[in-house]
PDB file of N, CA and C in Angstrom:
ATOM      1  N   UNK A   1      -9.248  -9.963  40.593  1.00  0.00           N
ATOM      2  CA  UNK A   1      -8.378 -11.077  40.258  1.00  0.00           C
ATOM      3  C   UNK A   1      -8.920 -11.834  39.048  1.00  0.00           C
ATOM      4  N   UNK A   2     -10.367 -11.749  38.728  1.00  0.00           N
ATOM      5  CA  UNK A   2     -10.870 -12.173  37.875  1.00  0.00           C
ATOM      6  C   UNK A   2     -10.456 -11.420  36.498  1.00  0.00           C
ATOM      7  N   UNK A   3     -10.216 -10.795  36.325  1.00  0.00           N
ATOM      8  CA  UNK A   3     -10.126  -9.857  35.000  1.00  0.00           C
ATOM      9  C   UNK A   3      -8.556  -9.547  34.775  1.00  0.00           C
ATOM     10  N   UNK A   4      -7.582  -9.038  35.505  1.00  0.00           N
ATOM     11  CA  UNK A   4      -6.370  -8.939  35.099  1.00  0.00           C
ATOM     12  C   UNK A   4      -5.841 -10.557  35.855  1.00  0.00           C
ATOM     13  N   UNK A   5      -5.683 -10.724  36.547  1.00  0.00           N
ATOM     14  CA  UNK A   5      -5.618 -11.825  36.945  1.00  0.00           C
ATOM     15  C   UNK A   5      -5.453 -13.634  36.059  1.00  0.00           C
ATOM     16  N   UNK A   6      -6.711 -14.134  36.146  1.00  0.00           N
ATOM     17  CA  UNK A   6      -6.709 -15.113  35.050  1.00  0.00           C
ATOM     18  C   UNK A   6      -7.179 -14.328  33.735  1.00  0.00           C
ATOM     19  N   UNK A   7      -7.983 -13.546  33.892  1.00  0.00           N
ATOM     20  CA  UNK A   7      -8.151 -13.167  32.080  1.00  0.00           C
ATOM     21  C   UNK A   7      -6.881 -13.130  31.304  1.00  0.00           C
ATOM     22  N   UNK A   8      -5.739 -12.161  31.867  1.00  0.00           N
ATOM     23  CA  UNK A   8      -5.019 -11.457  30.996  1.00  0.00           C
ATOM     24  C   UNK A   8      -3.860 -12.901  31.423  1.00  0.00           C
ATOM     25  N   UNK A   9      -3.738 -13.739  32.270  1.00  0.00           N
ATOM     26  CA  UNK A   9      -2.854 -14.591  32.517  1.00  0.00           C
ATOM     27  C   UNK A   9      -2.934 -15.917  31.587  1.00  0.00           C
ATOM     28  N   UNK A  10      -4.351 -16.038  31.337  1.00  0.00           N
ATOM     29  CA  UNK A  10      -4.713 -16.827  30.305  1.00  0.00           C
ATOM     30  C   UNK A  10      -4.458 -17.472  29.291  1.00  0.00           C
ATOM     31  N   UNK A  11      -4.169 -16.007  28.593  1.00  0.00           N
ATOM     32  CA  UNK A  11      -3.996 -15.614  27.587  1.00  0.00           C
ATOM     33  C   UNK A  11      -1.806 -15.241  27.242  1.00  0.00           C
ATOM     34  N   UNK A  12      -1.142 -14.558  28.368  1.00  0.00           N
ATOM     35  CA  UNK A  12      -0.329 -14.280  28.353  1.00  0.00           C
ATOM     36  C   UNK A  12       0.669 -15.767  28.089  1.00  0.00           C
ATOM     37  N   UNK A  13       0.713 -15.891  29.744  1.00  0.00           N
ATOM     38  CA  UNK A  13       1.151 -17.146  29.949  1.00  0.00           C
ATOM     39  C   UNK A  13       0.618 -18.727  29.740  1.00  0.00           C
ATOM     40  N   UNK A  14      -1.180 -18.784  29.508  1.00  0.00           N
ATOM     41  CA  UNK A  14      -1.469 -19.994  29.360  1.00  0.00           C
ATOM     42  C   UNK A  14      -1.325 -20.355  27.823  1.00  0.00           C
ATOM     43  N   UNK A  15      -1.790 -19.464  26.661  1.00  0.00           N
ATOM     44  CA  UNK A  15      -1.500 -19.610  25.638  1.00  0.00           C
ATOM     45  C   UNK A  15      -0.746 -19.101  25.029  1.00  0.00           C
ATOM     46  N   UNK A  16      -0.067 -17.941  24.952  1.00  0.00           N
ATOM     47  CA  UNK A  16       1.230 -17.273  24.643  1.00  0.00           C
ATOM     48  C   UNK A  16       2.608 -17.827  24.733  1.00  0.00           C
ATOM     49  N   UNK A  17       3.130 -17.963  25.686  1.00  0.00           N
ATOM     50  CA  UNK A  17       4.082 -17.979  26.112  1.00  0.00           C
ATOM     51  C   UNK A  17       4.547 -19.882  26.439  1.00  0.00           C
ATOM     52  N   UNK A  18       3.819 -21.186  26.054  1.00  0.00           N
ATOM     53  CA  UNK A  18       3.925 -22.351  25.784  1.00  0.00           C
ATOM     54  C   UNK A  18       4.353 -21.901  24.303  1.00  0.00           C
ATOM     55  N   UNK A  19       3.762 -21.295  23.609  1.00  0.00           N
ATOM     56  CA  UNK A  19       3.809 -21.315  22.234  1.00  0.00           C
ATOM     57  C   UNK A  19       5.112 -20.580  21.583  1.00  0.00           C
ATOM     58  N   UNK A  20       5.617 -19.935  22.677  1.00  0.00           N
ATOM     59  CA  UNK A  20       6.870 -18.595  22.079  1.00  0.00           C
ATOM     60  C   UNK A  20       7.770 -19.543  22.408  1.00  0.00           C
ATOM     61  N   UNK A  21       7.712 -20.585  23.697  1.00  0.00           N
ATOM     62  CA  UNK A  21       9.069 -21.212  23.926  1.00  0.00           C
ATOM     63  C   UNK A  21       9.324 -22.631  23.420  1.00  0.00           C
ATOM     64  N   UNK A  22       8.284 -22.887  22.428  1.00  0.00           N
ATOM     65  CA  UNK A  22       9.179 -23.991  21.125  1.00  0.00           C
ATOM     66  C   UNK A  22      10.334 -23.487  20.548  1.00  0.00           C
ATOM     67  N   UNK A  23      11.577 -23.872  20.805  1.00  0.00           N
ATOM     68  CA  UNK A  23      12.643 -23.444  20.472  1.00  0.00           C
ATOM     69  C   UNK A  23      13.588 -22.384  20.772  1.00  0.00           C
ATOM     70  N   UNK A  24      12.958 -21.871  21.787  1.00  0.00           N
ATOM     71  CA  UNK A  24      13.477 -20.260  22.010  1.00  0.00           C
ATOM     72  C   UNK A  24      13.759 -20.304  23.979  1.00  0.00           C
ATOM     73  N   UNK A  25      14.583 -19.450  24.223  1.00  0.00           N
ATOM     74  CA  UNK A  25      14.915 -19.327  25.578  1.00  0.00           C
ATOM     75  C   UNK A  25      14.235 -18.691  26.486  1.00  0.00           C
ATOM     76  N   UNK A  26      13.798 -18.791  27.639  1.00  0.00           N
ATOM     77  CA  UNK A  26      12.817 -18.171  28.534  1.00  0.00           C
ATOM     78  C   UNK A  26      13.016 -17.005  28.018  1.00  0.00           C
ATOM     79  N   UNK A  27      14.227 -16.818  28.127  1.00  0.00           N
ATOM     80  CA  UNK A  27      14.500 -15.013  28.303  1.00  0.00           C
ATOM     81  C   UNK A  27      14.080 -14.653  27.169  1.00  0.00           C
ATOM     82  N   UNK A  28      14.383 -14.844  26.398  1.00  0.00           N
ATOM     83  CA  UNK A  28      13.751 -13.900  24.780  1.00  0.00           C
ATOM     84  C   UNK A  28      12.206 -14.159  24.553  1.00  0.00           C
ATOM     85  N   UNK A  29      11.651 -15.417  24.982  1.00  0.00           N
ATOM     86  CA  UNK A  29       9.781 -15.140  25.241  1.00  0.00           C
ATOM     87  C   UNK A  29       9.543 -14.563  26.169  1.00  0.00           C
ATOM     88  N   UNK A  30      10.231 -14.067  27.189  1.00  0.00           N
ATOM     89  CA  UNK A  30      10.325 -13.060  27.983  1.00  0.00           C
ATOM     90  C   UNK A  30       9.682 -11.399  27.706  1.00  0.00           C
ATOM     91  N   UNK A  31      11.032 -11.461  26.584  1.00  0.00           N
ATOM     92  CA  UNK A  31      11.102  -9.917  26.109  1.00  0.00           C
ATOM     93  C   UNK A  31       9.897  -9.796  24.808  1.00  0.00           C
ATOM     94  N   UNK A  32       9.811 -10.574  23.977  1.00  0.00           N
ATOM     95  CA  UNK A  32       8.235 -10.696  23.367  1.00  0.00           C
ATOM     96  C   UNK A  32       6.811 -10.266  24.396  1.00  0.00           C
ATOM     97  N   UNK A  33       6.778 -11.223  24.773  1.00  0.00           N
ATOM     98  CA  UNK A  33       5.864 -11.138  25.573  1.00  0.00           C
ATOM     99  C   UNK A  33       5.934  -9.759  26.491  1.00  0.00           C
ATOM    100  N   UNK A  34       6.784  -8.845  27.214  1.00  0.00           N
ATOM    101  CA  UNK A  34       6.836  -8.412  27.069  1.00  0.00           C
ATOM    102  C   UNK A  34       6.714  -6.632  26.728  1.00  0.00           C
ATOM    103  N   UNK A  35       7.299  -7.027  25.341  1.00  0.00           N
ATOM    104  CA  UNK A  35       6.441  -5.807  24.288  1.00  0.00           C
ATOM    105  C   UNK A  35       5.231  -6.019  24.600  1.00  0.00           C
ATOM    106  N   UNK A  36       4.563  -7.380  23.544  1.00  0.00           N
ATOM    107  CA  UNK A  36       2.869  -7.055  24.049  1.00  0.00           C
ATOM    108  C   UNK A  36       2.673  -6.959  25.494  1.00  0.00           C
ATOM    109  N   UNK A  37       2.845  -7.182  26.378  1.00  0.00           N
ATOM    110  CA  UNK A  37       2.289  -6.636  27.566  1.00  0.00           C
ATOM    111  C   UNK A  37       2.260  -5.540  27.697  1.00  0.00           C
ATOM    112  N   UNK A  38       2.880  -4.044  27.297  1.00  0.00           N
ATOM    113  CA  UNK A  38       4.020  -2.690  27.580  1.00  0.00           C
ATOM    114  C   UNK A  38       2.575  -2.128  26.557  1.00  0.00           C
ATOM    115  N   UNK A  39       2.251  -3.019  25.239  1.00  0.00           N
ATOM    116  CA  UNK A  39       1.195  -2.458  24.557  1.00  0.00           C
ATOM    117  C   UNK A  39       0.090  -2.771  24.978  1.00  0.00           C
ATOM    118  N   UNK A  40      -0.160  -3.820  25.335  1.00  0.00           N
ATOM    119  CA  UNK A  40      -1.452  -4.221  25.966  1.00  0.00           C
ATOM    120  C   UNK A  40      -1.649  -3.216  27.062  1.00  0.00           C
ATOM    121  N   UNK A  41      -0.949  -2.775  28.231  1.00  0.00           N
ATOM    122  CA  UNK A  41      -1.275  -1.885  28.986  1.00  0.00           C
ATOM    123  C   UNK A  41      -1.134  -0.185  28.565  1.00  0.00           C
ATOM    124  N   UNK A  42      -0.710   0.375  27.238  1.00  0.00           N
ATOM    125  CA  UNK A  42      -0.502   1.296  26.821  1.00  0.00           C
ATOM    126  C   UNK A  42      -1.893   2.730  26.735  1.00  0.00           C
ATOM    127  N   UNK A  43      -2.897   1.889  26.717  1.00  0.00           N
ATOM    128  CA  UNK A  43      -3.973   3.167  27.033  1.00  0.00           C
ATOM    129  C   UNK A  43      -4.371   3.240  28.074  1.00  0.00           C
ATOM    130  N   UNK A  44      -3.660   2.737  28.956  1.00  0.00           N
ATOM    131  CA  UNK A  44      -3.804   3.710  30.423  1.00  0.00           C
ATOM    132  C   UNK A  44      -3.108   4.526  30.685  1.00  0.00           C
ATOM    133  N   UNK A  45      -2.437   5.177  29.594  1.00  0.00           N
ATOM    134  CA  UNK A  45      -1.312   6.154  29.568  1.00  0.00           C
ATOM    135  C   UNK A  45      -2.423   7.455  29.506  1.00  0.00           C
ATOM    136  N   UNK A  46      -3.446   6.871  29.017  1.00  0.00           N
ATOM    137  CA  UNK A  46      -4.239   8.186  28.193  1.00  0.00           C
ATOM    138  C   UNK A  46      -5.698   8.214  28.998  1.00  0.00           C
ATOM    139  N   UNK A  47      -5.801   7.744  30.192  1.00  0.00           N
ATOM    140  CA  UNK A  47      -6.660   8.213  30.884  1.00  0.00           C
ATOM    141  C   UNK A  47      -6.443   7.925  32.727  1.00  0.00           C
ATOM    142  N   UNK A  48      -5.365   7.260  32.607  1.00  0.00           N
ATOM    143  CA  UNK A  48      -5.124   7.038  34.220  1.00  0.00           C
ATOM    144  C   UNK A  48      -3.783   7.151  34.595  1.00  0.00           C
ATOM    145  N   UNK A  49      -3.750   7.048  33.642  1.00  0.00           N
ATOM    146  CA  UNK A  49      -1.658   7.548  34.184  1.00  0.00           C
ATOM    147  C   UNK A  49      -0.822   8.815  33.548  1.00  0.00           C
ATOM    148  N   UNK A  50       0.371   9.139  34.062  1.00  0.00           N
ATOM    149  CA  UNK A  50       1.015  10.549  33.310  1.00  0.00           C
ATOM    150  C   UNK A  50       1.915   9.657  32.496  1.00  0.00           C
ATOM    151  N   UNK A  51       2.481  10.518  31.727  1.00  0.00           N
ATOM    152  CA  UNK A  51       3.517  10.070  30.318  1.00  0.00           C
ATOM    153  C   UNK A  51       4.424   9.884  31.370  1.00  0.00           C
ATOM    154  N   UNK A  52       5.092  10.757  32.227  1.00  0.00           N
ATOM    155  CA  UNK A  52       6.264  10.967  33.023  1.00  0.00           C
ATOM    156  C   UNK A  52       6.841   9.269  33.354  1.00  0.00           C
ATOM    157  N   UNK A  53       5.726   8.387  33.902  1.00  0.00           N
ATOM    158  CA  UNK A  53       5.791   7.188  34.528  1.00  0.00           C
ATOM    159  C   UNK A  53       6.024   5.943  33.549  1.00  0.00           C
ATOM    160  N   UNK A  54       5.971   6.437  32.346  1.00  0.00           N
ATOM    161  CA  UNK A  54       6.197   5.216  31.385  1.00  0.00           C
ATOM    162  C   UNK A  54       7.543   4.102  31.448  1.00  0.00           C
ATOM    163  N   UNK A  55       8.613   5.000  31.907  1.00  0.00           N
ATOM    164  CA  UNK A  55       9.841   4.400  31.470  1.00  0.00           C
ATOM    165  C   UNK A  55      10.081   3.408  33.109  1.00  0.00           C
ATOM    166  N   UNK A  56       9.552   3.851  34.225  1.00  0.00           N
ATOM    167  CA  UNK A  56       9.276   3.164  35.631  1.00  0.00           C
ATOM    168  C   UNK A  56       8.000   1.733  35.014  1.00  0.00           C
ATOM    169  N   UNK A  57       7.270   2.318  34.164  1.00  0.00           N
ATOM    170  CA  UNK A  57       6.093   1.320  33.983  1.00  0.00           C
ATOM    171  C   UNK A  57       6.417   0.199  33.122  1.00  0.00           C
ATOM    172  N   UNK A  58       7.226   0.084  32.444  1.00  0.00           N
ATOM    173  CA  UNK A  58       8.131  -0.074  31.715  1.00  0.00           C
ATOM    174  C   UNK A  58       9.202  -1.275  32.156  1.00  0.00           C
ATOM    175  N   UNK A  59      10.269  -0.982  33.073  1.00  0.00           N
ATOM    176  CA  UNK A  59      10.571  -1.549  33.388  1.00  0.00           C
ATOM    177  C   UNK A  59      10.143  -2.686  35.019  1.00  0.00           C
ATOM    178  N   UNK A  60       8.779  -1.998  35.240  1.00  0.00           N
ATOM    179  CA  UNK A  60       8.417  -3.001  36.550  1.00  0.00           C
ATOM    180  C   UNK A  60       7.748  -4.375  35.544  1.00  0.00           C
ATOM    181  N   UNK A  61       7.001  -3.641  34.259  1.00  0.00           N
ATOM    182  CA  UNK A  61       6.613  -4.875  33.702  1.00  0.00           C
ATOM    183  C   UNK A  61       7.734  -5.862  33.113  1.00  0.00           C
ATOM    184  N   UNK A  62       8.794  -5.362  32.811  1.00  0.00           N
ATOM    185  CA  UNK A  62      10.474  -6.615  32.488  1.00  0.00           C
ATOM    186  C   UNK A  62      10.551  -7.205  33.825  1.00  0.00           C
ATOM    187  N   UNK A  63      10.355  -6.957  34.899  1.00  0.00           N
ATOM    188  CA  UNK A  63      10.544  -7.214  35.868  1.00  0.00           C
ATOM    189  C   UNK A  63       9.596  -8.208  36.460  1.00  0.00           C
ATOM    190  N   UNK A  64       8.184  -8.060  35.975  1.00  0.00           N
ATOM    191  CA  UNK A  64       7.009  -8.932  36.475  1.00  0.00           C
ATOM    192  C   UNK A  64       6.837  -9.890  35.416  1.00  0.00           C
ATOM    193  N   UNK A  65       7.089  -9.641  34.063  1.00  0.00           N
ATOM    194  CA  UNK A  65       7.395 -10.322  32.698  1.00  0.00           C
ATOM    195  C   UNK A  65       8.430 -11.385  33.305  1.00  0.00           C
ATOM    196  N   UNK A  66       9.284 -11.372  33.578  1.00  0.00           N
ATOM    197  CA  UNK A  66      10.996 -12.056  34.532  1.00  0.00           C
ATOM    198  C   UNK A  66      10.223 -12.882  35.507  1.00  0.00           C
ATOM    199  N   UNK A  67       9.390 -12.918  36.263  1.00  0.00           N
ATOM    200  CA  UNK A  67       9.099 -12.982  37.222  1.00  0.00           C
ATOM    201  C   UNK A  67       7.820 -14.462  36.750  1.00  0.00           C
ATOM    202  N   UNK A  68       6.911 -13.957  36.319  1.00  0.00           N
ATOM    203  CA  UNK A  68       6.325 -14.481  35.735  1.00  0.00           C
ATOM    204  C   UNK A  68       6.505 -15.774  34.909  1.00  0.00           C
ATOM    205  N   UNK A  69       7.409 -15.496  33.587  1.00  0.00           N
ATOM    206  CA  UNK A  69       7.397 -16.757  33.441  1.00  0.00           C
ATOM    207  C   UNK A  69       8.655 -17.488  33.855  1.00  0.00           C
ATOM    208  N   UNK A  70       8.869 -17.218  35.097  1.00  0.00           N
ATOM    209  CA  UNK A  70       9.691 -17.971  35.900  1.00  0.00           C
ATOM    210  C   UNK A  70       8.582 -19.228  36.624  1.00  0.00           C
ATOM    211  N   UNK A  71       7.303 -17.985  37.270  1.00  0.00           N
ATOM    212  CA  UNK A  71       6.738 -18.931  38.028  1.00  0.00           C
ATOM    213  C   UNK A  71       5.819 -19.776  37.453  1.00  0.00           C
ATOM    214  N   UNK A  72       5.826 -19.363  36.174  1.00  0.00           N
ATOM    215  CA  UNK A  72       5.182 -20.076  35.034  1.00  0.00           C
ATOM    216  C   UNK A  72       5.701 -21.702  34.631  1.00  0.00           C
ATOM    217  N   UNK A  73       6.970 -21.271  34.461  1.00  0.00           N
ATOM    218  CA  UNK A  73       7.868 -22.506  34.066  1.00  0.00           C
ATOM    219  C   UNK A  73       8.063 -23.504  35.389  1.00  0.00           C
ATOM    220  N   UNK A  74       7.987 -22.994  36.378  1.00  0.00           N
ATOM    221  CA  UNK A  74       8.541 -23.716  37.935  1.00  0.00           C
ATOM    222  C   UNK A  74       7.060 -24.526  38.010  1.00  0.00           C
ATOM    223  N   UNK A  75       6.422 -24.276  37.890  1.00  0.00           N
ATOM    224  CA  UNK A  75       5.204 -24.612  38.201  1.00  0.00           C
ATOM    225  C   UNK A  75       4.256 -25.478  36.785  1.00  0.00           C
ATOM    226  N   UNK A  76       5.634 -25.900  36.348  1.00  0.00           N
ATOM    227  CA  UNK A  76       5.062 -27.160  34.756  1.00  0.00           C
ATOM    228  C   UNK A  76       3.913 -26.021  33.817  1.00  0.00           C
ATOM    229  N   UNK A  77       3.836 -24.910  33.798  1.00  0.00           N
ATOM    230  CA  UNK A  77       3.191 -24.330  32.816  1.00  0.00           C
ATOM    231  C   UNK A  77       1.417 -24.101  33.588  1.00  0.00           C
ATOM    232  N   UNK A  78       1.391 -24.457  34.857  1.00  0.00           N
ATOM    233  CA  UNK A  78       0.211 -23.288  35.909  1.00  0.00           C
ATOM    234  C   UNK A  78       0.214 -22.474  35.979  1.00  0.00           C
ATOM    235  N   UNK A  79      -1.064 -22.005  35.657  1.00  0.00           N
ATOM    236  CA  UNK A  79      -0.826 -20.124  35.176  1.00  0.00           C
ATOM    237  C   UNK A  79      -1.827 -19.576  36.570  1.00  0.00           C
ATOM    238  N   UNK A  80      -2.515 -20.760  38.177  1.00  0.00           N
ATOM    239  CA  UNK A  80      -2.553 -20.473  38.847  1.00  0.00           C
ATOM    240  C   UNK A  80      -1.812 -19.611  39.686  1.00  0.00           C
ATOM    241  N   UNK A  81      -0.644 -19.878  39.993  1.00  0.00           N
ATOM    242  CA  UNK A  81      -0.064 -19.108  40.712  1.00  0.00           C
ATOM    243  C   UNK A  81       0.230 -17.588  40.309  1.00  0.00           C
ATOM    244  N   UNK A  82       0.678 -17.913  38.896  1.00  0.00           N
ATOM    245  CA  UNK A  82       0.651 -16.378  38.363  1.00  0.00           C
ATOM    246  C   UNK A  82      -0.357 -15.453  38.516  1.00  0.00           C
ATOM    247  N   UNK A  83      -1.611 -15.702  38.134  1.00  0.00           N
ATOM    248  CA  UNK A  83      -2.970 -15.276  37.927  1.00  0.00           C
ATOM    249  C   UNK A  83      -2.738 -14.894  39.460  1.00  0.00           C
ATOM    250  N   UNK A  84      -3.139 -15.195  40.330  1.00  0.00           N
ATOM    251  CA  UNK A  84      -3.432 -15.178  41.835  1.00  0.00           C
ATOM    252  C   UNK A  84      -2.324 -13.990  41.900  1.00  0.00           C
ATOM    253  N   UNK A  85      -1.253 -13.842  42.036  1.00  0.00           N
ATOM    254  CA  UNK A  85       0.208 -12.815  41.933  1.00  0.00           C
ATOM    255  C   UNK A  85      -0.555 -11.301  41.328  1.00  0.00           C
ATOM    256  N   UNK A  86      -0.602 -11.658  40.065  1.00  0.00           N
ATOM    257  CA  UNK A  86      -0.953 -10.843  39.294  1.00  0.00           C
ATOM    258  C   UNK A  86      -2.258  -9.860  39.771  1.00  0.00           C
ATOM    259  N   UNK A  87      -3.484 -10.751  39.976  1.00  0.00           N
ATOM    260  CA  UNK A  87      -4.178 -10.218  40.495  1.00  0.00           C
ATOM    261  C   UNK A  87      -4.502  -9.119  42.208  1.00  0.00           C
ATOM    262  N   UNK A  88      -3.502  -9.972  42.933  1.00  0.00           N
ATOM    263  CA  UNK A  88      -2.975  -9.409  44.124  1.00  0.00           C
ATOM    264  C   UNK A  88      -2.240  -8.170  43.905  1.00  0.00           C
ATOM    265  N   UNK A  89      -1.496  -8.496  43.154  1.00  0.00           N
ATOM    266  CA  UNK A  89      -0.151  -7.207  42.397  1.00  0.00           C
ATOM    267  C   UNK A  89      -1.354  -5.698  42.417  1.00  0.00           C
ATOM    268  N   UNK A  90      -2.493  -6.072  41.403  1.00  0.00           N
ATOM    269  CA  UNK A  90      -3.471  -5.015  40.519  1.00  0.00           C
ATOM    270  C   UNK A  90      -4.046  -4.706  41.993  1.00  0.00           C
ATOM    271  N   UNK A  91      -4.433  -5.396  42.597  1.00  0.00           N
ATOM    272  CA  UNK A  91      -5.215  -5.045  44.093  1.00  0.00           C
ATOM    273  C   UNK A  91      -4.439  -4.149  44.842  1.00  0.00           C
ATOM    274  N   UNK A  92      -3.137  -4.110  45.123  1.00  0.00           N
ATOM    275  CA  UNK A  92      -2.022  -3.731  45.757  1.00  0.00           C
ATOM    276  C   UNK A  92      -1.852  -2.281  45.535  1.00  0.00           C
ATOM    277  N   UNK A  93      -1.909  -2.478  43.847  1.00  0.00           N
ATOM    278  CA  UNK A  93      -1.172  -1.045  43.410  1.00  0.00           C
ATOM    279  C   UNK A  93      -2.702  -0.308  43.451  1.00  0.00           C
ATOM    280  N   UNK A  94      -3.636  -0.559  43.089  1.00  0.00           N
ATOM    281  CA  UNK A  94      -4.772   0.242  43.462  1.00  0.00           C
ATOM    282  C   UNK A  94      -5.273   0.466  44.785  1.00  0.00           C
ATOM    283  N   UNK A  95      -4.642   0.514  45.819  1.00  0.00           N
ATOM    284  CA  UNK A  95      -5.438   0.641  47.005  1.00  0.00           C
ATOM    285  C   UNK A  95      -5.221   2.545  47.102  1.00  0.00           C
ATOM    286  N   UNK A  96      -5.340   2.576  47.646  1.00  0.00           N
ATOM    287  CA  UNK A  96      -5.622   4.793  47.924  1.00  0.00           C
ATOM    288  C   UNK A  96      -4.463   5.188  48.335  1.00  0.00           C
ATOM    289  N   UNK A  97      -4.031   4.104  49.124  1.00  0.00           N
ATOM    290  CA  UNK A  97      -2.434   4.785  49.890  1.00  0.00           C
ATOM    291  C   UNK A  97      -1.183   4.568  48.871  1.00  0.00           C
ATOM    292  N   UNK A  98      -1.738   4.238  47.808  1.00  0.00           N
ATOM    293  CA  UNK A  98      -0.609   3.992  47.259  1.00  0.00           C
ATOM    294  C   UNK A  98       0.103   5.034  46.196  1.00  0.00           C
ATOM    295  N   UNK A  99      -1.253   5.737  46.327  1.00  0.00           N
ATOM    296  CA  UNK A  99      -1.514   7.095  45.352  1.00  0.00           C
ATOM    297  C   UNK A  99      -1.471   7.074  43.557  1.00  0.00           C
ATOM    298  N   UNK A 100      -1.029   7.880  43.149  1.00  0.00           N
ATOM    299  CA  UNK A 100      -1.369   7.287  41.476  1.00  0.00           C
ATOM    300  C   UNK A 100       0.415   8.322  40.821  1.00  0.00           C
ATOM    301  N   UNK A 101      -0.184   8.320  39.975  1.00  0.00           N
ATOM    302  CA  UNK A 101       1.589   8.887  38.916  1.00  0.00           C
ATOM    303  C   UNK A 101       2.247   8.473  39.182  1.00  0.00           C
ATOM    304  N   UNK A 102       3.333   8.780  39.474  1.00  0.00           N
ATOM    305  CA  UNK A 102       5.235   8.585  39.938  1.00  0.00           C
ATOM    306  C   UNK A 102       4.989   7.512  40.764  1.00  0.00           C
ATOM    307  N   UNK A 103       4.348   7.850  42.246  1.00  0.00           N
ATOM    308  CA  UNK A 103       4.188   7.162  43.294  1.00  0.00           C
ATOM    309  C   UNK A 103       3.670   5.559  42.844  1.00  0.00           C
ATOM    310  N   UNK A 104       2.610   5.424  41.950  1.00  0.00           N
ATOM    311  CA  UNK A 104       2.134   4.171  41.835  1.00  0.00           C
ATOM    312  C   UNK A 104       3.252   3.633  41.129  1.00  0.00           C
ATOM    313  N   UNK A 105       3.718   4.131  39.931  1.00  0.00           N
ATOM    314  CA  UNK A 105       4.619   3.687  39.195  1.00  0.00           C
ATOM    315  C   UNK A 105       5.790   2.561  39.974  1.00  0.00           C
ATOM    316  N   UNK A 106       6.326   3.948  40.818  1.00  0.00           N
ATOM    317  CA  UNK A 106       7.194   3.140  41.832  1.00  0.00           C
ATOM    318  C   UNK A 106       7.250   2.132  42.550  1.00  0.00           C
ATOM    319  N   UNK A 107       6.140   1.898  43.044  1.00  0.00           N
ATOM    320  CA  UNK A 107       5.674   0.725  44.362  1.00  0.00           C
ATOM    321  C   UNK A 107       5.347  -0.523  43.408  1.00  0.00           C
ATOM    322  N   UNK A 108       4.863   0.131  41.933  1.00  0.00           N
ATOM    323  CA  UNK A 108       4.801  -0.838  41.027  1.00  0.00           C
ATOM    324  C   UNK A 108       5.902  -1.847  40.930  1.00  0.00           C
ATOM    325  N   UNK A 109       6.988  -1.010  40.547  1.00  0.00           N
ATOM    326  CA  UNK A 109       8.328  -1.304  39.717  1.00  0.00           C
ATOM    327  C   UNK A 109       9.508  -2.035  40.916  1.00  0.00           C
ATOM    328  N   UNK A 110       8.734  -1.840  42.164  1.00  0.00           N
ATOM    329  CA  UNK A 110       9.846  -2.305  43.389  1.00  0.00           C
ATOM    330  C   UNK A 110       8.618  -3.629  43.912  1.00  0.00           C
ATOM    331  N   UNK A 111       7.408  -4.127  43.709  1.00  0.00           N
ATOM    332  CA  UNK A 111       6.768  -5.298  43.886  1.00  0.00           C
ATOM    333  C   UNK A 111       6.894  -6.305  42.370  1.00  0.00           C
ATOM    334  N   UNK A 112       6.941  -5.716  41.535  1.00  0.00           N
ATOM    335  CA  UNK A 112       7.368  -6.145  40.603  1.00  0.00           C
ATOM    336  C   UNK A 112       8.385  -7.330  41.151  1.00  0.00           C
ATOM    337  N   UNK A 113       9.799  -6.138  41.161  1.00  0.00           N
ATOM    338  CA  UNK A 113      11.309  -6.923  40.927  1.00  0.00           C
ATOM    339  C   UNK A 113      11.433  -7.530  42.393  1.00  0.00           C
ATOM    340  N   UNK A 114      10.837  -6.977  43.419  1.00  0.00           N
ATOM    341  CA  UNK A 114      10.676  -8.208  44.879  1.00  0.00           C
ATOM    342  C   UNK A 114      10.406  -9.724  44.442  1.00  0.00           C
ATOM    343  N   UNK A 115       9.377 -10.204  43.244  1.00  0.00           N
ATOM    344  CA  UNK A 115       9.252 -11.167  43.366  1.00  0.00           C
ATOM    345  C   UNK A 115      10.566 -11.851  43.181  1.00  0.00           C
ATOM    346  N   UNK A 116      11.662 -11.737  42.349  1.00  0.00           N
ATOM    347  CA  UNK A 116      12.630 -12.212  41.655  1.00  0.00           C
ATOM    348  C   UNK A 116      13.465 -13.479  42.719  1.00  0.00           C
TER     349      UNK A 116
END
């Protein structure tokens, strides 16, 4: 929870994403944010994940991106709750039963869009 969690929440939502929505609508700092997230997680394509799962990986992150700075905004710009989510999320999808390729992808992309 320490490392994807608040590290990458930090940064996403604590300083990112205050800064994208001077003037602009959740939804489109949404889809920014985003992209860099889709790239930020992109070299785990190349040692822990198959190509096959991209377009599932893909859309669970629009989905946790959606999700996110929802609970971002509900919560006056606390990137606690997110961080804590997030980090739970990474705990979740890594446990053994959850398996890896397609399978992780999936359980990804359906805890993802549950939060909504």
């Amino acid at each position: 929870m320490l490392t994807s969690g608040i590290g990458e929440e930090t940064g996403w939502r604590g300083y990112a994403l205050p800064r994208l929505q001077q003037g602009r609508s959740p939804l489109s700092d949404t889809v920014v944010l985003w992209i860099f997230w889709g790239l930020w997680h992109l070299p785990l394509f190349f040692y822990t994940h198959e190509l096959s799962v991209l377009p599932m990986f893909l859309v669970g992150r629009f989905a946790g991106a959606v999700v996110f700075t929802w609970l971002t905004n509900s919560t006056g710009g606390t990137i606690l709750i997110v961080a804590v989510w997030h980090g739970l999320f990474n705990f979740t999808i890594a446990c053994e039963t959850c398996g890896s390729g397609v399978g992780a992808a999936a359980v990804s992309m359906m805890v993802d869009s549950s939060g909504r």
